[in-house]
Protein backbone atom coordinates (compact mmCIF):
# COMPACT_ATOMS: atom_id res chain seq x y z
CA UNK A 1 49.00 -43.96 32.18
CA UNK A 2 45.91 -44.54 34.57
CA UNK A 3 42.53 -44.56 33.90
CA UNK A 4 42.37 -40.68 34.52
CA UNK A 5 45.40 -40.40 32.28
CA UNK A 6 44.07 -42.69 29.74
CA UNK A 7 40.67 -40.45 30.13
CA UNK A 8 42.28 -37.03 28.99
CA UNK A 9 44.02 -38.27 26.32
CA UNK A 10 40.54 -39.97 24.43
CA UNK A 11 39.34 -36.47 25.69
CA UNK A 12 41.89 -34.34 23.80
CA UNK A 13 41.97 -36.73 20.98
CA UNK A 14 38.04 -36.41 20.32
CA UNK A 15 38.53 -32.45 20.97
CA UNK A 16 40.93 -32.56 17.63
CA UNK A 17 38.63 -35.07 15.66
CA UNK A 18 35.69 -32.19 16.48
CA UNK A 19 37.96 -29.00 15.70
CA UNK A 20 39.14 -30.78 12.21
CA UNK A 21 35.35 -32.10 11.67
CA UNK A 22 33.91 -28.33 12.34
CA UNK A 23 37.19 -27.32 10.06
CA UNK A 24 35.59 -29.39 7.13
CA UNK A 25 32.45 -28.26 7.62
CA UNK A 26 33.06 -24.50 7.56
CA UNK A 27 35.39 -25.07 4.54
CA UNK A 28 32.41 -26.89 2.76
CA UNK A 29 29.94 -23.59 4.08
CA UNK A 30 32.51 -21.25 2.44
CA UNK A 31 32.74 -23.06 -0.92
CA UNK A 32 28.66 -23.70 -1.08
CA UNK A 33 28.26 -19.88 -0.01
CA UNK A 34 30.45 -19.20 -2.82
CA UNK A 35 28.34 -20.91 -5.32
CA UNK A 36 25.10 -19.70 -3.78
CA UNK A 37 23.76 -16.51 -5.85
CA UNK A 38 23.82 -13.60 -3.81
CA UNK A 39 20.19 -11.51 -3.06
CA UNK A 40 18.98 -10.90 -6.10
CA UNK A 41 18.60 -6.89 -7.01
CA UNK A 42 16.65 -8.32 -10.14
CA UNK A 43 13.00 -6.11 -9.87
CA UNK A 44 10.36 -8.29 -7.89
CA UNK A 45 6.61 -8.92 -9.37
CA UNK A 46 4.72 -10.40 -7.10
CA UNK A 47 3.08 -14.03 -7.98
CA UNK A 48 -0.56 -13.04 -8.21
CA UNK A 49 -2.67 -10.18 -8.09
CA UNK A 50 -6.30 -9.58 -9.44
CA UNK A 51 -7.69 -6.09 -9.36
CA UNK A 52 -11.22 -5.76 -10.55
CA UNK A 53 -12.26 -2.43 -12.44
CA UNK A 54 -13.82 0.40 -11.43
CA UNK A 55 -14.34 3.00 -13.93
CA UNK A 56 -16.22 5.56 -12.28
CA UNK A 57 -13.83 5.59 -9.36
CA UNK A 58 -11.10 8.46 -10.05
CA UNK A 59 -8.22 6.50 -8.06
CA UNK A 60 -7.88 2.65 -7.42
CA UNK A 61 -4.70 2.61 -5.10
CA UNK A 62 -4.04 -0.02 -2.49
CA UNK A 63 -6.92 -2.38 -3.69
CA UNK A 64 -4.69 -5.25 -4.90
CA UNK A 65 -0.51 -5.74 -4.48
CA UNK A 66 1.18 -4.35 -6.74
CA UNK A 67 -1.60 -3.06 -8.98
CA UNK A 68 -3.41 0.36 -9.50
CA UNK A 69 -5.97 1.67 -11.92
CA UNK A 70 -6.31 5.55 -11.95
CA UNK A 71 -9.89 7.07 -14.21
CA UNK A 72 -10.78 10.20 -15.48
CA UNK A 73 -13.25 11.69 -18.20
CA UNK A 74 -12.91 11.08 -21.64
CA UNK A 75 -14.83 12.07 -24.71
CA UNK A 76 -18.78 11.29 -25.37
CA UNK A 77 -19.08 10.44 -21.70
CA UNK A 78 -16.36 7.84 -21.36
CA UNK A 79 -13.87 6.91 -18.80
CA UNK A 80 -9.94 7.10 -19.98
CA UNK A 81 -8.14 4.63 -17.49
CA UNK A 82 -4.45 4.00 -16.55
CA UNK A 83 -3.37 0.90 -15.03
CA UNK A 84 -0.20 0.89 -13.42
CA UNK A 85 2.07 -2.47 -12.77
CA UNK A 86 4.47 -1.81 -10.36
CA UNK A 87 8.02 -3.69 -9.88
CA UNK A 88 9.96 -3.43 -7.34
CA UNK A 89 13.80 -4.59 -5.73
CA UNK A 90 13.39 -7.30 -3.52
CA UNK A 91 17.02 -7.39 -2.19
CA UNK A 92 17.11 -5.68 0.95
CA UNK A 93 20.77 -4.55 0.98
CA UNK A 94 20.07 -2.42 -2.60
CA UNK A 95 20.47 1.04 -1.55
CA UNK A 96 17.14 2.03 -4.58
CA UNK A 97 14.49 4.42 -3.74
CA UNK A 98 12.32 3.94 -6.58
CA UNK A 99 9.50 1.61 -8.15
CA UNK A 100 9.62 0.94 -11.64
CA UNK A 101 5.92 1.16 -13.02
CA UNK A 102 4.41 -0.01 -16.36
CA UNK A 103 1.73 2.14 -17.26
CA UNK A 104 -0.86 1.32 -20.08
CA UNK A 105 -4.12 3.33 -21.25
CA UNK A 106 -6.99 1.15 -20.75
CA UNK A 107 -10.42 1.42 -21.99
CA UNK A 108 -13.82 1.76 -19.64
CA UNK A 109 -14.94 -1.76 -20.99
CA UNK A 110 -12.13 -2.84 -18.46
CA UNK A 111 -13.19 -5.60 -16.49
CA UNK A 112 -10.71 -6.62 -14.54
CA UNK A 113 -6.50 -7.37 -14.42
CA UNK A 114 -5.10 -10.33 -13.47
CA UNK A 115 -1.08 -10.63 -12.87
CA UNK A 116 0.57 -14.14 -12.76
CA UNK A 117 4.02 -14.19 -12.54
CA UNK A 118 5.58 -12.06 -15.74
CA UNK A 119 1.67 -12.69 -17.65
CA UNK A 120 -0.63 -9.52 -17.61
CA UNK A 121 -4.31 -10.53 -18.58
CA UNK A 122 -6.53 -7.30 -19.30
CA UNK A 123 -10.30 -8.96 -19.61
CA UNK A 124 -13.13 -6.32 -21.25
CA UNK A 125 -16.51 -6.50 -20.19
CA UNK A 126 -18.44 -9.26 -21.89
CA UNK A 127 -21.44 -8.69 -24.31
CA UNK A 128 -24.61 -9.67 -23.38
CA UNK A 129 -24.85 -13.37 -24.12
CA UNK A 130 -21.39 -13.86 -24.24
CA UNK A 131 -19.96 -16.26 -21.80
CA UNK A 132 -16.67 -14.24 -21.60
CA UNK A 133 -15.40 -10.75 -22.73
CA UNK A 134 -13.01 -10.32 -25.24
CA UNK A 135 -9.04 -9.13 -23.79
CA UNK A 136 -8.84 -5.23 -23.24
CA UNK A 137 -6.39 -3.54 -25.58
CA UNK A 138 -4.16 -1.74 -24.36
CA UNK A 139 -2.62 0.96 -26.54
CA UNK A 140 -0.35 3.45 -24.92
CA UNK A 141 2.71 2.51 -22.66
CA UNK A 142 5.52 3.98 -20.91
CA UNK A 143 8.22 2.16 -18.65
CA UNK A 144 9.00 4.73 -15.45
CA UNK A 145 11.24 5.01 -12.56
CA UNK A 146 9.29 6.74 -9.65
CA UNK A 147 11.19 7.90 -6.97
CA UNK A 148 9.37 6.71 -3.46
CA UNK A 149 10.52 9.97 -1.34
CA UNK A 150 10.18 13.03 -4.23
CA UNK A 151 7.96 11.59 -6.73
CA UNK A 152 9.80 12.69 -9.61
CA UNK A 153 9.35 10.81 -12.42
CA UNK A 154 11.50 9.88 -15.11
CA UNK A 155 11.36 7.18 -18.27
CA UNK A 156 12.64 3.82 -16.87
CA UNK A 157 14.96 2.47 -19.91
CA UNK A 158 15.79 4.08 -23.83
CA UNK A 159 12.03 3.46 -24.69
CA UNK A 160 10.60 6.81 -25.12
CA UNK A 161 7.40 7.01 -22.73
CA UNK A 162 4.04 7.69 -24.13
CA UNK A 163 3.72 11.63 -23.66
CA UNK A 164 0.25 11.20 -22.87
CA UNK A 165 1.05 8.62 -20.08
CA UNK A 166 4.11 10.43 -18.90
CA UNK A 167 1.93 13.29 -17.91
CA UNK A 168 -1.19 11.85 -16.87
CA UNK A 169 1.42 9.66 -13.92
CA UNK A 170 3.40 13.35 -13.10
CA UNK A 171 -0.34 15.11 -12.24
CA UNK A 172 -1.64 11.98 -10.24
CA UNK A 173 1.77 11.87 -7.57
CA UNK A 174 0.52 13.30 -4.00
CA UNK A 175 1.12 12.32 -0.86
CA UNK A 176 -1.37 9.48 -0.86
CA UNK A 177 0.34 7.94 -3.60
CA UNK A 178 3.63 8.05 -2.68
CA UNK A 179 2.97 6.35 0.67
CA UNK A 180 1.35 3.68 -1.04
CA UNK A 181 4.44 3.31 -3.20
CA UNK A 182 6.84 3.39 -0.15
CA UNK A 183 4.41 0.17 1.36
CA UNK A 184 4.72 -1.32 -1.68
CA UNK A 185 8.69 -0.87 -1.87
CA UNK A 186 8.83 -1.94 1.81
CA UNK A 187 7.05 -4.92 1.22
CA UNK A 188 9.35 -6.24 -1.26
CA UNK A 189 12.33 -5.58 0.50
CA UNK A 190 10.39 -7.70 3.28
CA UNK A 191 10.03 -5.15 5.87
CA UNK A 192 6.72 -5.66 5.76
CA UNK A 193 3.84 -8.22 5.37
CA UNK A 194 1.70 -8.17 1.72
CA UNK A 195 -1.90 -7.59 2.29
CA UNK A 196 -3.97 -10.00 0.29
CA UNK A 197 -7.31 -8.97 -0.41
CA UNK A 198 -9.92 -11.37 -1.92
CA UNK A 199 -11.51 -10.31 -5.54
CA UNK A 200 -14.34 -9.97 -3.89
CA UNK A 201 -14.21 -6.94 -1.96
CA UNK A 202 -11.94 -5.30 -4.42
């Protein structure tokens, strides 16, 4: 053969070295796709959030991610307060409309909640002198499934919901509320950006 000869064949040769190269490579893509976990439908918490309380304020909503705090009167001239965690689906393909939300009773001496990761910190006011306030108890809870378009609420797993709770989260759903929960849900499933707030202007 001649040069030109000689010149197609290193060219065809190099063409089948590259088709059986990109052949091993998009076997090795299949088999690590295989053993990569698929998006996760596992509810999302997000990392941090830190939502500073306001007692005499009847609705905290859209203050801190994935955190509210609702208030209303209690006895003697105390504030009842019900903090909500909310968890939502991060994988984008899941076909859920909901938010699952933890709701607690808090007291008024409520000074602030911190989220980190799975770890819920409730902080009470501190006494005067004290250099820190003792943790909040929380005594009521109930584990709910909220859907983001109706609002209809119903208990989240077997654990039977604290009446109390359960009805207090029915009488607070409006229209305000449910668009913040449809943000939040959207924001998990990454269709839109997290707002981070400082503490400070919470």
């Amino acid at each position: 053969l001649d040069y030109a000869g000689r010149q197609v064949e290193y060219n065809s040769t190099r063409g089948e070295d590259h088709r059986a190269s990109s052949a091993k490579e998009e076997t090795v893509s299949r088999r690590a796709a295989r053993k990569m976990p698929k998006p996760s439908a596992i509810p999302h918490r997000l990392d941090t959030s830190f939502l500073r309380a306001r007692p005499w304020i009847a609705r905290q909503v859209g203050k801190a991610p994935g955190l509210a705090l609702f208030w209303k009167a209690g006895p003697a001239d105390s504030r009842l307060g019900m903090l909500w965690i909310l968890t939502v689906c991060s994988d984008p393909l899941c076909p859920c409309r909901d938010v699952k939300v933890e709701a607690r009773s808090v007291p008024d001496s409520l000074a602030y909640v911190k989220v980190i990761g799975d770890h819920t910190e409730l902080a009470s006011i501190p006494d005067p002198g004290a250099h820190e306030g003792p943790a909040a108890r929380s005594e009521a809870l109930a584990f709910l499934n909220i859907d983001i378009d109706t609002g209809a609420i119903s208990p989240a797993d077997q654990r039977t919901p604290d009446a109390e709770l359960l009805a207090w989260a029915r009488a607070e759903i409006d229209a305000e509320l449910l668009a913040h929960l449809r943000a939040a849900w959207r924001a998990a499933k990454g269709m839109e950006p997290v707002e981070a707030k400082s503490p400070i202007f919470i």
